[in-house]
C-alpha atoms as a PDB file:
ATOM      1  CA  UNK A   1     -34.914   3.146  13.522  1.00  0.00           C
ATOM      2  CA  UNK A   2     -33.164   4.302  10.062  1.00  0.00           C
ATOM      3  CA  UNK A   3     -31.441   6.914  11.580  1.00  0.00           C
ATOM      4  CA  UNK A   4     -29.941   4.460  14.187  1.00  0.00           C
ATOM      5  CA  UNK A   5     -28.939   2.306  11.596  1.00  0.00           C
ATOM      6  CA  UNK A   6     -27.325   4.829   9.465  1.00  0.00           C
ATOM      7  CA  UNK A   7     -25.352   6.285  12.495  1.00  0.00           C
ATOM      8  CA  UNK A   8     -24.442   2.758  13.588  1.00  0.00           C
ATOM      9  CA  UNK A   9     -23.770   1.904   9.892  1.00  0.00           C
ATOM     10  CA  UNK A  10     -21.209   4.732   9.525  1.00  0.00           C
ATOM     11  CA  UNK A  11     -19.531   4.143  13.122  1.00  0.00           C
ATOM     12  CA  UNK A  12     -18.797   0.430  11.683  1.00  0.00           C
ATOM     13  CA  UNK A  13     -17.314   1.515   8.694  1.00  0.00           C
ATOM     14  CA  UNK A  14     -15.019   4.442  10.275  1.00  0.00           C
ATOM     15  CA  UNK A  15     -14.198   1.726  12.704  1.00  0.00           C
ATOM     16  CA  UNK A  16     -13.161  -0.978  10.097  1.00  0.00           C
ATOM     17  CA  UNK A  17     -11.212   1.526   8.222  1.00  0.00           C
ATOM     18  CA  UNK A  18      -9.266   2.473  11.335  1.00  0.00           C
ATOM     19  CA  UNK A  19      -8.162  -0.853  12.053  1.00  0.00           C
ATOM     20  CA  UNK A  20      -7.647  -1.735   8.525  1.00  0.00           C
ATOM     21  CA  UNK A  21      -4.981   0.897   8.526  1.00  0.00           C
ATOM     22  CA  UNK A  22      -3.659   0.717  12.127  1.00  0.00           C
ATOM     23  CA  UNK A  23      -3.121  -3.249  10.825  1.00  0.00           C
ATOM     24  CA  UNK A  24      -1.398  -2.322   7.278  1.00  0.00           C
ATOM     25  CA  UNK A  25       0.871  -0.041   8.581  1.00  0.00           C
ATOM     26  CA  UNK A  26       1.845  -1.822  11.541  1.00  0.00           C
ATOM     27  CA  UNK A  27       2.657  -4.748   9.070  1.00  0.00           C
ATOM     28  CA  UNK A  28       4.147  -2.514   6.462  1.00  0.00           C
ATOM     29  CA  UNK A  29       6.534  -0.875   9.377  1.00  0.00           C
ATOM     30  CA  UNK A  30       7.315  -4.251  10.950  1.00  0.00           C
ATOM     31  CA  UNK A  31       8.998  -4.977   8.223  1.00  0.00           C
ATOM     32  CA  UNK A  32      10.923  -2.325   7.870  1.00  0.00           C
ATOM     33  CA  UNK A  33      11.719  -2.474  11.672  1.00  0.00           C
ATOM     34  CA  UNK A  34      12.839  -6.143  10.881  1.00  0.00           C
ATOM     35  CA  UNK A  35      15.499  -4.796   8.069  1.00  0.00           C
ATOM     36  CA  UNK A  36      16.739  -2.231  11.242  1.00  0.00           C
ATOM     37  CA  UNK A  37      16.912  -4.977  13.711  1.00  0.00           C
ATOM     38  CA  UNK A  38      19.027  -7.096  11.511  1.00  0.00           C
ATOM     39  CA  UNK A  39      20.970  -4.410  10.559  1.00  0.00           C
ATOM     40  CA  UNK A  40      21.131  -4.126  13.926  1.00  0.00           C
ATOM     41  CA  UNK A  41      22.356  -7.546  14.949  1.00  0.00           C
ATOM     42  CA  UNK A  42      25.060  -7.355  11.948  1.00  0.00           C
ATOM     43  CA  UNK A  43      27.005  -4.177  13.298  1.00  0.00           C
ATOM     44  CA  UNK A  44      26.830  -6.004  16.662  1.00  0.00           C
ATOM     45  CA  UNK A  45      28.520  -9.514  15.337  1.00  0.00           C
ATOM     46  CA  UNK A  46      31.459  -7.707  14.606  1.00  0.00           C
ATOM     47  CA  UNK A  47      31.987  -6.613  17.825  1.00  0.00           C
ATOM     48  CA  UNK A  48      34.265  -8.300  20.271  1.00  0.00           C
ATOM     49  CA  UNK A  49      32.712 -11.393  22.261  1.00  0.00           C
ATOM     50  CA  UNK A  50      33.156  -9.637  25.011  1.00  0.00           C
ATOM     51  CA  UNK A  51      30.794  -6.593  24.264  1.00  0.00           C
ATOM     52  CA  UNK A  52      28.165  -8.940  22.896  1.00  0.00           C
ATOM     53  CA  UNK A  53      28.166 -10.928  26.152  1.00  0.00           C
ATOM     54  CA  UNK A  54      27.606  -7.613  28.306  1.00  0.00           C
ATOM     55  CA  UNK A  55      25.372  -6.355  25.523  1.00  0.00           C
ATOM     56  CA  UNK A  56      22.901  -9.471  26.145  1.00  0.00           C
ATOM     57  CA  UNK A  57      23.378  -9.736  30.170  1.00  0.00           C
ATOM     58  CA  UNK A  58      22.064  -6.318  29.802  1.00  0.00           C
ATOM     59  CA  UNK A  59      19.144  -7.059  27.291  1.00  0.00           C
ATOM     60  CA  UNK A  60      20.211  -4.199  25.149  1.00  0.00           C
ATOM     61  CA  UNK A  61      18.583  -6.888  21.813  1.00  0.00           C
ATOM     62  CA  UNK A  62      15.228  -7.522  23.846  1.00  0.00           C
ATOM     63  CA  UNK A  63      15.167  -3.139  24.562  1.00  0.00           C
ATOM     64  CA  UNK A  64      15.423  -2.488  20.801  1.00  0.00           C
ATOM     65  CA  UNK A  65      12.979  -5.098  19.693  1.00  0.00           C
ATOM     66  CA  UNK A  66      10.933  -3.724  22.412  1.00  0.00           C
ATOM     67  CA  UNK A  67      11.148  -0.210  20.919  1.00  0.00           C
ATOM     68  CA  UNK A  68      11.153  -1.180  17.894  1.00  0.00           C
ATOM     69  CA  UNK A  69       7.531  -2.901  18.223  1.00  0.00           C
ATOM     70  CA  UNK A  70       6.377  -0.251  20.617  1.00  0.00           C
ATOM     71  CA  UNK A  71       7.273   2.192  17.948  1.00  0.00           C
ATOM     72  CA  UNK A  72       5.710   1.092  15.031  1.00  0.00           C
ATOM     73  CA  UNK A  73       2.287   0.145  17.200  1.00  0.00           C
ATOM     74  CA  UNK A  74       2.189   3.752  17.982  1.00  0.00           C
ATOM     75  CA  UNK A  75       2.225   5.107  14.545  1.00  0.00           C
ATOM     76  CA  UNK A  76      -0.576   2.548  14.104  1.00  0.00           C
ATOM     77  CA  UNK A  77      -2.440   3.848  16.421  1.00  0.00           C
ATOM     78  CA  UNK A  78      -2.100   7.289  15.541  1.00  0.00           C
ATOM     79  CA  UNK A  79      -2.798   6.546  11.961  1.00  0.00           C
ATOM     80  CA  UNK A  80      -6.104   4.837  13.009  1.00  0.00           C
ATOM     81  CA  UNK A  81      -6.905   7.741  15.135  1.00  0.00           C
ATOM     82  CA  UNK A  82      -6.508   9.640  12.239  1.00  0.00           C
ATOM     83  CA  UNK A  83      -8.832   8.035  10.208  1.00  0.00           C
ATOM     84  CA  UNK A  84     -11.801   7.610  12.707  1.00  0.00           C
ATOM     85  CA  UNK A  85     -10.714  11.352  13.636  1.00  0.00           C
ATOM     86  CA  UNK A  86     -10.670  11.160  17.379  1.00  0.00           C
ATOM     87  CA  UNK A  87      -9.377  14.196  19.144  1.00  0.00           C
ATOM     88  CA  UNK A  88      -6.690  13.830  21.698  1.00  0.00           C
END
């Protein structure tokens, strides 16, 4: 029964560590990804009205946001993998 809980004990902890980094660096890079997506948005307000108006019929905004976010959960996720050393 002590070896289960030993095994069981370290599992947890790998597992908590994961996710504590997959969350910290997802925050840390959503930040950073916020700075690029309103660096973003200011190159595009100087464009013409015109270009905006096709930009956002096309959802070119809601694509980088989406990529944006995608991105930075997949460095997450790699980073967690990393830490509970799973093999791909």
């Amino acid at each position: 029964m002590s070896a289960l809980t030993g095994v069981v004990g370290q599992m947890l902890m790998r597992v908590l560590a994961g996710l504590g980094i997959a969350f910290v660096s997802y925050q840390g890079l959503d930040e950073a990804f916020q700075q690029a997506s309103s660096a973003i948005n200011t190159y595009m307000d100087g464009a013409p009205s015109d270009v905006v108006a096709i930009f956002k019929i096309m959802g070119i905004y809601t694509a980088v946001k989406i990529y944006l976010a995608a991105w930075g959960a997949a460095i997450g996720v790699r980073l967690a993998f990393r830490v509970l050393r799973f093999t791909k």
